[in-house]
Protein backbone atom coordinates (compact mmCIF):
# COMPACT_ATOMS: atom_id res chain seq x y z
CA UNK A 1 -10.24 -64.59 93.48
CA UNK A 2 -11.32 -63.79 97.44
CA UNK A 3 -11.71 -59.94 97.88
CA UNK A 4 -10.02 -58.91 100.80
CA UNK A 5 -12.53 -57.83 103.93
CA UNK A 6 -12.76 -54.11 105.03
CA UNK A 7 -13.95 -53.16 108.39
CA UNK A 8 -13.69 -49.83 109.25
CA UNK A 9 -13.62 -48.75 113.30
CA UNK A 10 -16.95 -45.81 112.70
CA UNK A 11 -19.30 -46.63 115.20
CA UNK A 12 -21.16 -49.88 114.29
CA UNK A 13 -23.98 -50.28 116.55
CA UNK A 14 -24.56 -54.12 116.19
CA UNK A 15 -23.57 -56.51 118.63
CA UNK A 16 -22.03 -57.26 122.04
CA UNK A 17 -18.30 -58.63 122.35
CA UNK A 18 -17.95 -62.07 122.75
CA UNK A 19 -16.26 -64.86 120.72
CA UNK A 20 -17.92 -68.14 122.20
CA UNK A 21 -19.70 -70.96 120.54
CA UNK A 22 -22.86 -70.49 118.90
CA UNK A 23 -25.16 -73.63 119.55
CA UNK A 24 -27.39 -74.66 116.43
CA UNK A 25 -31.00 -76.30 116.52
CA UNK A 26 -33.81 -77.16 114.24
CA UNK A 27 -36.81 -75.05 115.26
CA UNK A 28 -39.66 -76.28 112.61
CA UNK A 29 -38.58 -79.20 109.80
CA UNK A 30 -42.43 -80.10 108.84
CA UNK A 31 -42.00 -79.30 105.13
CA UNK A 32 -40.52 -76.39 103.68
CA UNK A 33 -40.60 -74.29 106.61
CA UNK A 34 -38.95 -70.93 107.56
CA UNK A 35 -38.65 -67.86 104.59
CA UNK A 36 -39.18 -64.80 105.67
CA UNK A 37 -38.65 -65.21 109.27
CA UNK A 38 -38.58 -62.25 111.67
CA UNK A 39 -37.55 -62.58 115.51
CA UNK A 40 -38.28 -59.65 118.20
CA UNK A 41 -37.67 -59.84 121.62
CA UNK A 42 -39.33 -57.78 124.72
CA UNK A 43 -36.45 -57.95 127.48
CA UNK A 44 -36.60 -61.75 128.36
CA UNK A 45 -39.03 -62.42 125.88
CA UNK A 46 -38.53 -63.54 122.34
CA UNK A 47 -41.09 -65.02 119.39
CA UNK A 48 -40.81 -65.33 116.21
CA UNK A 49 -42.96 -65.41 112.94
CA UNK A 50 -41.98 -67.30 109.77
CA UNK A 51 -43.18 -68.61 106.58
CA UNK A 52 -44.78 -72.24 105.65
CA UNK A 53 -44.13 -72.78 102.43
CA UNK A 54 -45.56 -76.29 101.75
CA UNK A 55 -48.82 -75.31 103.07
CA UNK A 56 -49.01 -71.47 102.38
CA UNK A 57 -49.49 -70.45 106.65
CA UNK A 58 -48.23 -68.04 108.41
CA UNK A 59 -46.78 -69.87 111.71
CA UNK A 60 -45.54 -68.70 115.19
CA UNK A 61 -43.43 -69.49 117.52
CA UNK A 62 -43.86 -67.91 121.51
CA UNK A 63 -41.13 -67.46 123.87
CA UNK A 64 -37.42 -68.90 122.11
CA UNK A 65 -35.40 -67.55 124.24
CA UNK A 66 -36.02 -70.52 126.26
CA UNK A 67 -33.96 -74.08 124.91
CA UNK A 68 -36.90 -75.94 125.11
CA UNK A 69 -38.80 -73.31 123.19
CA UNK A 70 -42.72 -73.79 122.43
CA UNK A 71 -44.27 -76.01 119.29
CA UNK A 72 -44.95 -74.21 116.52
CA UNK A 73 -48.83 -72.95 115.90
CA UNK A 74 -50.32 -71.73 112.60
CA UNK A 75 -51.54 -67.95 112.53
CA UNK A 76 -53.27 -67.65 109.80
CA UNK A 77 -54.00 -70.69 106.43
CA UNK A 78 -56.66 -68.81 104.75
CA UNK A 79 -55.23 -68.50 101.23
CA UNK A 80 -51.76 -68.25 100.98
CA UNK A 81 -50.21 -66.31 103.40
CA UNK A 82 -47.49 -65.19 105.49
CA UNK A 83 -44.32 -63.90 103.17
CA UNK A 84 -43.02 -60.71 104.28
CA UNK A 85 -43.92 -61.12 107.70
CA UNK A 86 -42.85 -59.09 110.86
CA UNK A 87 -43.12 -59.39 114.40
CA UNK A 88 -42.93 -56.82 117.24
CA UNK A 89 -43.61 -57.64 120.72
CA UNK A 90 -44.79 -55.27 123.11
CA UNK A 91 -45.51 -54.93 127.16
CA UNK A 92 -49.10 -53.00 128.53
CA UNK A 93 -47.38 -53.25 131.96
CA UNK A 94 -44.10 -52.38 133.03
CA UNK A 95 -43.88 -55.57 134.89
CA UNK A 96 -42.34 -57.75 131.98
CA UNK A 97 -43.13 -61.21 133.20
CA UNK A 98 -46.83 -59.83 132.62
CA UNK A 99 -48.75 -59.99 129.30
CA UNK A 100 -47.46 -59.36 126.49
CA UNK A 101 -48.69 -57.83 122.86
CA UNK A 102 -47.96 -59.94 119.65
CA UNK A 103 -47.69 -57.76 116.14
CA UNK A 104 -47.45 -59.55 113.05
CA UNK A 105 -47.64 -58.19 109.66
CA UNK A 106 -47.39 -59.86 106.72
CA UNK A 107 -48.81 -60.17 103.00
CA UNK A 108 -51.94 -62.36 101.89
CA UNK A 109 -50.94 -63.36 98.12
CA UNK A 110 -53.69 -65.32 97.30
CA UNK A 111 -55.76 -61.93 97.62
CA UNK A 112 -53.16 -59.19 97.28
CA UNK A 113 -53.37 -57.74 100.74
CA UNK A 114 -51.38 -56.59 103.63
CA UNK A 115 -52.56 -58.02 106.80
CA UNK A 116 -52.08 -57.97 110.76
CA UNK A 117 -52.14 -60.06 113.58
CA UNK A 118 -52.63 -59.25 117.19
CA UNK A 119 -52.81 -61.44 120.08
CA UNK A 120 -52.34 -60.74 123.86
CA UNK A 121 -50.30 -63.72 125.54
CA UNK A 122 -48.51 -64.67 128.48
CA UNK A 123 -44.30 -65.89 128.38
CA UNK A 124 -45.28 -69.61 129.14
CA UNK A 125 -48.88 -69.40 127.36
CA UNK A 126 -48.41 -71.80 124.01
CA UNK A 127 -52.31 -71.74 122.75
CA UNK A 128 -52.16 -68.10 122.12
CA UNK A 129 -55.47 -66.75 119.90
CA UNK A 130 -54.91 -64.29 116.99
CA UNK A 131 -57.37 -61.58 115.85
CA UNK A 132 -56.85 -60.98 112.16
CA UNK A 133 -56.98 -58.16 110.10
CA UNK A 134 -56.95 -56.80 106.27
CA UNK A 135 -55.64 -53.52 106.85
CA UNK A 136 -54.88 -52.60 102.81
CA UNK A 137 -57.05 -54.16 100.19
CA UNK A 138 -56.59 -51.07 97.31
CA UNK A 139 -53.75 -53.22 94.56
CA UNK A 140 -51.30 -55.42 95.02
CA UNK A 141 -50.10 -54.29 98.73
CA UNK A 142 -48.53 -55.84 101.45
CA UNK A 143 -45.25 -56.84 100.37
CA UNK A 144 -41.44 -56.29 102.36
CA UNK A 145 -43.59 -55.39 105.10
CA UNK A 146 -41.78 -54.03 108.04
CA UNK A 147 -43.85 -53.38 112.10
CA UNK A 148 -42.69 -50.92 114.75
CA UNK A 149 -44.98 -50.04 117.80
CA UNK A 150 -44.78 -46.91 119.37
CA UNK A 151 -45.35 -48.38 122.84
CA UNK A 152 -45.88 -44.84 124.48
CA UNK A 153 -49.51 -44.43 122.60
CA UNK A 154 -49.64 -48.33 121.45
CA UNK A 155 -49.65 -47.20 117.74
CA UNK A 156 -48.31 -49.97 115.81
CA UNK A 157 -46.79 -48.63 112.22
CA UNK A 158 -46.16 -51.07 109.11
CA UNK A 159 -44.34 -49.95 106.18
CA UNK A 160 -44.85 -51.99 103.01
CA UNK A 161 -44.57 -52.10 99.16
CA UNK A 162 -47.22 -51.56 96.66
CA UNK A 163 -46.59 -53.43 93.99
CA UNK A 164 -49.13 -51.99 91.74
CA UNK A 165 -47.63 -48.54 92.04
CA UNK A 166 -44.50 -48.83 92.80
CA UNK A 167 -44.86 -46.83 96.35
CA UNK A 168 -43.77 -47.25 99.70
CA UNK A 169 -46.68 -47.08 101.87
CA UNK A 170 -47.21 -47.02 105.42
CA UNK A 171 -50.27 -47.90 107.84
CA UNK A 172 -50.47 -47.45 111.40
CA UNK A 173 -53.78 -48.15 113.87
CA UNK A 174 -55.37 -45.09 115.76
CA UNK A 175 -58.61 -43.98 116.79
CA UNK A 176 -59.81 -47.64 116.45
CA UNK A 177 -59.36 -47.37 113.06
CA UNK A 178 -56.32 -48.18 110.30
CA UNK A 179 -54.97 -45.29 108.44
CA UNK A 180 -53.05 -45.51 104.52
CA UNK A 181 -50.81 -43.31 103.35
CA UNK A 182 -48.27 -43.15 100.57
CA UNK A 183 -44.88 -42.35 101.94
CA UNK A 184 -42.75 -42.34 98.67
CA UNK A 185 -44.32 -42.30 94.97
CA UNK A 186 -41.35 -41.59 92.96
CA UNK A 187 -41.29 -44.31 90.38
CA UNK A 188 -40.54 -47.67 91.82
CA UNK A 189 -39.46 -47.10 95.28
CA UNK A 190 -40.55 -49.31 98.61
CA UNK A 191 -38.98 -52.94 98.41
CA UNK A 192 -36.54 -53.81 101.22
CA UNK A 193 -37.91 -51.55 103.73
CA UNK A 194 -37.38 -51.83 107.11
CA UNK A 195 -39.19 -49.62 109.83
CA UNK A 196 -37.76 -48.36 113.49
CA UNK A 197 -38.63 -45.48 115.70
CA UNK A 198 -38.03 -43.03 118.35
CA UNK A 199 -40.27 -41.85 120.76
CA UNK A 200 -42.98 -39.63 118.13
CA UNK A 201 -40.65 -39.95 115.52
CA UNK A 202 -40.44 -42.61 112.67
CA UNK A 203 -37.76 -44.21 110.33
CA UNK A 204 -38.25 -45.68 107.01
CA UNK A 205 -35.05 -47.05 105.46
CA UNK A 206 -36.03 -48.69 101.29
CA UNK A 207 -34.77 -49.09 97.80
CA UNK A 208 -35.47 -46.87 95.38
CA UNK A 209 -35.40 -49.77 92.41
CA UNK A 210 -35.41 -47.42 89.44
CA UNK A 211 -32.15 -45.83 90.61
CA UNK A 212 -30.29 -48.67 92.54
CA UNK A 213 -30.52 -46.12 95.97
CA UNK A 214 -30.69 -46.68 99.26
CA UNK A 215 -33.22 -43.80 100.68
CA UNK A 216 -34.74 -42.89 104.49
CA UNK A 217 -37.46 -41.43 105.40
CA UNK A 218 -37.94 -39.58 108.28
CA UNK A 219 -41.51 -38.51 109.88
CA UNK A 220 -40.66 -35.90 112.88
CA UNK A 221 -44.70 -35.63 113.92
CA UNK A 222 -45.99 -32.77 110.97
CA UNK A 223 -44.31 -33.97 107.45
CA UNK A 224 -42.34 -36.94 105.82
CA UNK A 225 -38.75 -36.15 104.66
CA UNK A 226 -37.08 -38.23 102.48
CA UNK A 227 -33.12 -38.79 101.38
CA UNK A 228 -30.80 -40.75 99.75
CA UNK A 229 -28.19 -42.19 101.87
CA UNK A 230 -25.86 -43.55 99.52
CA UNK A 231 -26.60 -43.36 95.51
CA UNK A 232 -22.66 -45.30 94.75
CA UNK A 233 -23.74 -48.39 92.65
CA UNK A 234 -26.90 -50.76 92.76
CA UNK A 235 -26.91 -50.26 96.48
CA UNK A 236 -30.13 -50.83 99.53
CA UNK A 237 -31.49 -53.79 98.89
CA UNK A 238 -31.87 -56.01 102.21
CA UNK A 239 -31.81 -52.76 104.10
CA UNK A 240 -32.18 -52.89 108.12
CA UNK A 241 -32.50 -49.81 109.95
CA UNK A 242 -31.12 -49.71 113.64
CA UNK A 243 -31.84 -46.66 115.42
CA UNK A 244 -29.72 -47.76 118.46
CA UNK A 245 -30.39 -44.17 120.46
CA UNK A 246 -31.75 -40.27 118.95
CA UNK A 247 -28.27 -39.52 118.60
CA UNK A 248 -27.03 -42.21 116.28
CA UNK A 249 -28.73 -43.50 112.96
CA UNK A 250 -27.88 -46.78 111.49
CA UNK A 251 -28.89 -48.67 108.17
CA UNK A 252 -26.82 -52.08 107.10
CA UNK A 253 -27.38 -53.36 103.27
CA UNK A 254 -26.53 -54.70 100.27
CA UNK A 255 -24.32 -53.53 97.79
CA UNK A 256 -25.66 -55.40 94.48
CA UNK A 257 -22.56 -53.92 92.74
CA UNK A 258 -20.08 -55.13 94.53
CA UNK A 259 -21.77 -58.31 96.68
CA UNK A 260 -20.83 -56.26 100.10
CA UNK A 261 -22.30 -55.57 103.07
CA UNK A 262 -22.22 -51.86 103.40
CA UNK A 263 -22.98 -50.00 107.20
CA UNK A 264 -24.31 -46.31 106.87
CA UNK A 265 -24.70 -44.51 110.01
CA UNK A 266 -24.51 -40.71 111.35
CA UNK A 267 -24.50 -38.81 114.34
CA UNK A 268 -27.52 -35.75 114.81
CA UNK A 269 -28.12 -34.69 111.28
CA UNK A 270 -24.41 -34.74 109.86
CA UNK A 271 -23.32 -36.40 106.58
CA UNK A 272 -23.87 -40.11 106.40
CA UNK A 273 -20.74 -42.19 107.08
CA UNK A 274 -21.02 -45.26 104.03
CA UNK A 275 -18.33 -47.89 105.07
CA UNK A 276 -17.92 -51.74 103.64
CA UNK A 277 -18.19 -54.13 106.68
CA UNK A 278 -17.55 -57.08 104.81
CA UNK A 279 -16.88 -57.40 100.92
CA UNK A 280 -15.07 -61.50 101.57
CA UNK A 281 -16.87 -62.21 97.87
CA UNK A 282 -20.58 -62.33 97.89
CA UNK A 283 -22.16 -61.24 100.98
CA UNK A 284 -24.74 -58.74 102.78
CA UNK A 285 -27.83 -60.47 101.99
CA UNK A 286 -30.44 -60.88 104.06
CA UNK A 287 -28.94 -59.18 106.42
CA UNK A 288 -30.50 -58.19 109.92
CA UNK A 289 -29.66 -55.67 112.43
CA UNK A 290 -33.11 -54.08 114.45
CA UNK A 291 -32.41 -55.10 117.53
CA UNK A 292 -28.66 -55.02 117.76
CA UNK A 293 -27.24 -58.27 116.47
CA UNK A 294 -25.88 -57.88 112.96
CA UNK A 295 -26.23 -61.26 111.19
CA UNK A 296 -26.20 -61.52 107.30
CA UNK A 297 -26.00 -64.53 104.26
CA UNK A 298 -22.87 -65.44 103.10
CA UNK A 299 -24.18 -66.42 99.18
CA UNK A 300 -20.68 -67.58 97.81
CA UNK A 301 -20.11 -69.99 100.49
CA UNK A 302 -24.02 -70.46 101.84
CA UNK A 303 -22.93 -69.31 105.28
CA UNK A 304 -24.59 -67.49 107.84
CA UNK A 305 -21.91 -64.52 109.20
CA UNK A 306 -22.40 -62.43 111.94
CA UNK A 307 -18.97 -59.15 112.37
CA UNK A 308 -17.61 -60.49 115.66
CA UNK A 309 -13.92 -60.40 114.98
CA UNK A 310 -13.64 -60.45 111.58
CA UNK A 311 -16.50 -61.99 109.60
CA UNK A 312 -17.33 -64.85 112.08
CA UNK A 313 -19.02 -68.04 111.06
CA UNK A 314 -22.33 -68.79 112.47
CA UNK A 315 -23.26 -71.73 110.62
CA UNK A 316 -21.72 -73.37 107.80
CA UNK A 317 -23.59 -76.66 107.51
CA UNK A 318 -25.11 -76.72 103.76
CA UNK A 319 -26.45 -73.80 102.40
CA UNK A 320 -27.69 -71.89 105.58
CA UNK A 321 -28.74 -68.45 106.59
CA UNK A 322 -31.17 -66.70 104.66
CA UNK A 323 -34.08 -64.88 105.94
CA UNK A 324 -31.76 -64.34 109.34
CA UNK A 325 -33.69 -62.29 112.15
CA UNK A 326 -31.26 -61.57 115.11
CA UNK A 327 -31.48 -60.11 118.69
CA UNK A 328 -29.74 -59.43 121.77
CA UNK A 329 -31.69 -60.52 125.09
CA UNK A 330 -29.63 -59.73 128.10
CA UNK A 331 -26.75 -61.84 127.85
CA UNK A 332 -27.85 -63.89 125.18
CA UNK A 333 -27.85 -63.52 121.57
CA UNK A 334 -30.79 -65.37 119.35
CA UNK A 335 -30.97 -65.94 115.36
CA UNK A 336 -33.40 -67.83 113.59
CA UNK A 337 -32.64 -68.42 109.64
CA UNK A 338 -33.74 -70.64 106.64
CA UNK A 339 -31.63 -73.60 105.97
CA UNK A 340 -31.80 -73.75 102.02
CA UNK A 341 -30.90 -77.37 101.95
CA UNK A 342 -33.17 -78.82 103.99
CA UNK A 343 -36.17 -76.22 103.50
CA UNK A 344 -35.54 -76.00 108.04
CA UNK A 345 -36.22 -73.21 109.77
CA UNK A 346 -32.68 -73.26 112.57
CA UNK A 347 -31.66 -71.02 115.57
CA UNK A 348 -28.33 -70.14 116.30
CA UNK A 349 -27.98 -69.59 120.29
CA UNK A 350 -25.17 -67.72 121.75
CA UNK A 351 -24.53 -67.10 125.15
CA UNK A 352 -27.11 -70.14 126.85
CA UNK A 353 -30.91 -70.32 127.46
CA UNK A 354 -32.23 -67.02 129.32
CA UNK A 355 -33.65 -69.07 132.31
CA UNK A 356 -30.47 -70.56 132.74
CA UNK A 357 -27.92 -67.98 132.37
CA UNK A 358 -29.98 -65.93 134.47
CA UNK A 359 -29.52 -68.04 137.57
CA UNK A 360 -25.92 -68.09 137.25
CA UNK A 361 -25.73 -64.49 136.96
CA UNK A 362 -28.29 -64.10 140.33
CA UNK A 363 -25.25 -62.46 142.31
CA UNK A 364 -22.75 -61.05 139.68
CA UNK A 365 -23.56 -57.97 138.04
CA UNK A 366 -22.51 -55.36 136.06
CA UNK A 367 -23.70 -51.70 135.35
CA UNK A 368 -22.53 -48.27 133.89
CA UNK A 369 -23.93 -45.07 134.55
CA UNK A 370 -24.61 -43.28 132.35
CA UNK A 371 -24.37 -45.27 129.38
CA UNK A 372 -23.96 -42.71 127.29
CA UNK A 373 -21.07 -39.46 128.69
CA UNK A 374 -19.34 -36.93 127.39
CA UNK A 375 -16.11 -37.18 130.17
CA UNK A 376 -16.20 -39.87 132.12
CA UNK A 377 -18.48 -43.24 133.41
CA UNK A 378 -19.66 -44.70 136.51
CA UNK A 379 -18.85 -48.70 136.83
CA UNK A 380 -20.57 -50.55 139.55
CA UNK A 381 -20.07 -54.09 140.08
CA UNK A 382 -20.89 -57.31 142.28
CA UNK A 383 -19.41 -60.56 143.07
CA UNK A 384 -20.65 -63.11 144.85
CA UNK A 385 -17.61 -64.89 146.20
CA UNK A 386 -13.85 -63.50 146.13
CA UNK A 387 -12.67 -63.85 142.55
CA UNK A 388 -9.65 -62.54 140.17
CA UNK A 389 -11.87 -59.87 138.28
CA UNK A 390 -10.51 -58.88 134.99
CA UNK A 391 -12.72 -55.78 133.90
CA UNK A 392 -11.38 -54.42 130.03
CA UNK A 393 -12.93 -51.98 127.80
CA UNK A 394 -13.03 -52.91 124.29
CA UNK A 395 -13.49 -50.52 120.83
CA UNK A 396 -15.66 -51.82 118.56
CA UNK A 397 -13.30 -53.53 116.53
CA UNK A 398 -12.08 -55.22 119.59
CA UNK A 399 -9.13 -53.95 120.19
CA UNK A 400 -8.59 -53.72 124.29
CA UNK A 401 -8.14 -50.15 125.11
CA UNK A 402 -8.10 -49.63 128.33
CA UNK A 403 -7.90 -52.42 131.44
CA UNK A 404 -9.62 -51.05 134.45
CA UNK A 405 -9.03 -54.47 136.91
CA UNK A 406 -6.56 -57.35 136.77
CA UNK A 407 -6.15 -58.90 140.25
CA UNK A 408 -7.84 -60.81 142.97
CA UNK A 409 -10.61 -58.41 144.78
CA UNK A 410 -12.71 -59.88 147.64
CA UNK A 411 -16.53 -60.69 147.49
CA UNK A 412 -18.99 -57.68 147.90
CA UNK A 413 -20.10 -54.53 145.62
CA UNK A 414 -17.26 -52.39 144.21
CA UNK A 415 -16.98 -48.97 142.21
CA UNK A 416 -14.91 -47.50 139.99
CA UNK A 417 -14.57 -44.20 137.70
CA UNK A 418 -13.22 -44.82 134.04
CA UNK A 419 -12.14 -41.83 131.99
CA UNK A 420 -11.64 -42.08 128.52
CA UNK A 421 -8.82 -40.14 127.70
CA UNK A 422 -7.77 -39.53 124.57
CA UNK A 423 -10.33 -41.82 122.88
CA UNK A 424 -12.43 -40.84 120.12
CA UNK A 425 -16.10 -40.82 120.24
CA UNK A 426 -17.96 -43.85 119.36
CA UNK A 427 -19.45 -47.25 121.04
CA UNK A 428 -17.07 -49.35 122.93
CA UNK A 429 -17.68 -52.57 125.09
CA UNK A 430 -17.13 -52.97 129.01
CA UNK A 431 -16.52 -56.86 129.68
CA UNK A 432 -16.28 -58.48 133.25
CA UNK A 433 -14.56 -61.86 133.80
CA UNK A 434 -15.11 -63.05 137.40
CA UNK A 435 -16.56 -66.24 139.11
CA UNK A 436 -16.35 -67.87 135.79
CA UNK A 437 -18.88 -65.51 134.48
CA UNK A 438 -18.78 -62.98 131.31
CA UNK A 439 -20.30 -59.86 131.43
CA UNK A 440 -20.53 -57.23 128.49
CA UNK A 441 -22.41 -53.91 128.67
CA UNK A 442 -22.22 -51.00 125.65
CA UNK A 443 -21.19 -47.60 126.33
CA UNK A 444 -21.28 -44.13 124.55
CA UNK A 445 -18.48 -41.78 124.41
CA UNK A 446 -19.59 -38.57 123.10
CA UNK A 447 -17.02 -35.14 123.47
């Protein structure tokens, strides 16, 4: 019997508006290829890292955003390597068509380590060079590791499981040297973590195993704190933390109890908000949400779903999208996911290559200021050629709520003031259609 789906209008902070078609490739099909993959972008810059199962290597891919992406190149083969791996990408120069800094952890099981991997590259460069590291040795470490660089003093932070002890650990790089600590030692606690941060301050989001809990933990620059979010049920597992902005704090995961995805998120320091984003039989694994796209496994039907109107259909072709890593580029969305059938590692595009939406968005734009507003927003927009402009504000269960423009306006820049009246606070979506071009930006309304 089908469970009915629940989707509650709190303030989900996952993904842009849009409804068009996603466009599906094979990235890597030379053996069993793609568990454990993990995708990060840097503005128009995305890679990925991934898992080679056949030949125990943690691979790499540089730059996907573009169609045409580059061949994939093997990181590390020494001993079997490369589950749990995460990638962060990070710019030196605020110039982002400059170099850029690759971050990889991931877990060395032939020797029970966690390791790193750094390299310095270029968007277009496709022999990039790796430095490798052993940053934990002490057990059996390493495992759901979980990378966030704190770009301000180019720190880069990896939580991780030990499984000897049962702890959640975390190591981060400064003064030239790595430094271990134990974040969490209360019985079994540290799988399914997933790291994100804040200018100084840092989020850990895990599963406490011995209690079926999902728990954060917060370092603020003196101490760790450490909470349970929601203790209802065999709940956290999958976990993936989203802080989209200081004043909002997001974890999606796995409710084991029920198969649902569950969406926990709060505003400052209030009470968490738990709400059921999708409970359509067995789903919520795997499920992805770091860098704003939420994307998740569908186990009943072998499905890869990502919320966009209703628990919308990625990919349905076999059994399809575990280990899905998602992002959204500037008007593009990007997953990457393991294709259980064929042992493929696939990307699901949505919204065109980078390079080439880019050029057909050279004259059209689109910005709000601020973003974020307690009364009212600032709307600034371009066209190119005279056009019937239809500019809509959407809620995030995308409902319109308010049409700003409907009508034929000549070419050139115009501005407009939109006041939210009697809306509640929350995220909503601003969406231009002009020129046969779609534009969506996010906005905060906070009263």
């Amino acid at each position: 019997m089908r469970k009915f789906l629940l989707v509650v209008a709190g303030l989900f902070i996952f993904a842009k508006l849009s409804f068009a078609e996603w466009t599906i490739s094979i990235i890597d099909s030379v053996g069993d290829v793609g568990k454990y993959a993990s995708l990060h972008s840097e503005w128009y810059f995305a890679s990925a890292s991934y898992y080679d199962e056949t030949n125990g290597n943690l691979k790499f891919i540089n730059d996907m955003s573009r169609m045409s992406n580059s061949a994939p190149m093997v990181v590390d083969s020494i001993g079997d390597v490369g589950k749990f791996t995460s990638i962060y990408l990070w710019e030196n120069s605020s110039d982002s068509s400059e170099f850029k800094n690759i971050s990889i952890s991931y877990y060395d099981e032939t020797n029970g380590n966690l390791k790193y991997a750094w390299s310095k590259g270029t968007r277009f460069e496709d022999d990039t060079v790796f430095e490798l590291f052993t940053v934990d040795s002490i057990g059996d470490v390493g495992l759901f590791t979980s990378i966030y660089v704190d770009t301000s003093y180019k720190i880069p932070y990896i939580s991780y499981y030990d499984a000897t002890n049962g702890d959640l650990k975390l190591a981060y790089f400064k003064d030239s040297v790595w430094n271990v600590q134990k974040i969490d030692t209360a019985e079994d606690v540290g799988k399914y973590n997933s790291i994100s941060g804040y200018l100084d301050t840092v989020y850990i989001s895990y599963y406490d195993s011995t209690n079926g809990d999902l728990k954060l933990a917060k370092y603020n620059g003196t101490n760790w704190q450490i909470e349970k979010v929601d203790t209802t049920g065999d709940v956290g597992k999958h976990s993936s933390i989203n802080y989209f902005h200081f004043y909002y704090r997001t974890i999606d995961y796995y409710d084991v109890t029920n198969g649902n995805l569950k969406h926990a998120q709060r505003s400052f320091d209030t009470t968490w908000n738990i709400t059921t984003i999708d409970s359509t039989e067995d789903v919520g694994m795997f499920c992805n949400s770091k860098q704003g796209v939420l994307t998740y496994y569908d186990k009943t039907n072998g499905n890869l779903k990502c919320p966009w109107g209703w628990g919308f259909i990625v990919d349905s072709s076999g059994d399809v999208g575990g280990y899905s890593s998602s992002i959204e580029a500037p008007e593009l969305c990007l997953v990457i996911y393991y294709d259980f059938t064929n042992g493929n590692l696939k990307r699901a595009c949505e919204g065109g290559a980078i390079e080439e939406h880019t050029n057909a968005l050279n004259n059209t734009s689109l910005t709000i200021t601020p973003n974020l507003s307690t009364k009212n927003f600032s709307i600034s927009y371009a066209l190119p050629s005279t056009s019937f402009v239809n500019l809509k504000v959407f809620n995030i269960s995308g409902k319109v709520v308010d049409i700003l423009s409907n009508e034929k306006q000549n070419a050139g820049k115009h501005r407009l003031f939109w006041q939210p009246n009697n809306l509640p606070n929350g995220l909503y979506f601003l969406q231009l259609n002009a020129n046969e071009t779609k534009l969506t930006k996010k906005l905060i309304l906070m009263k």
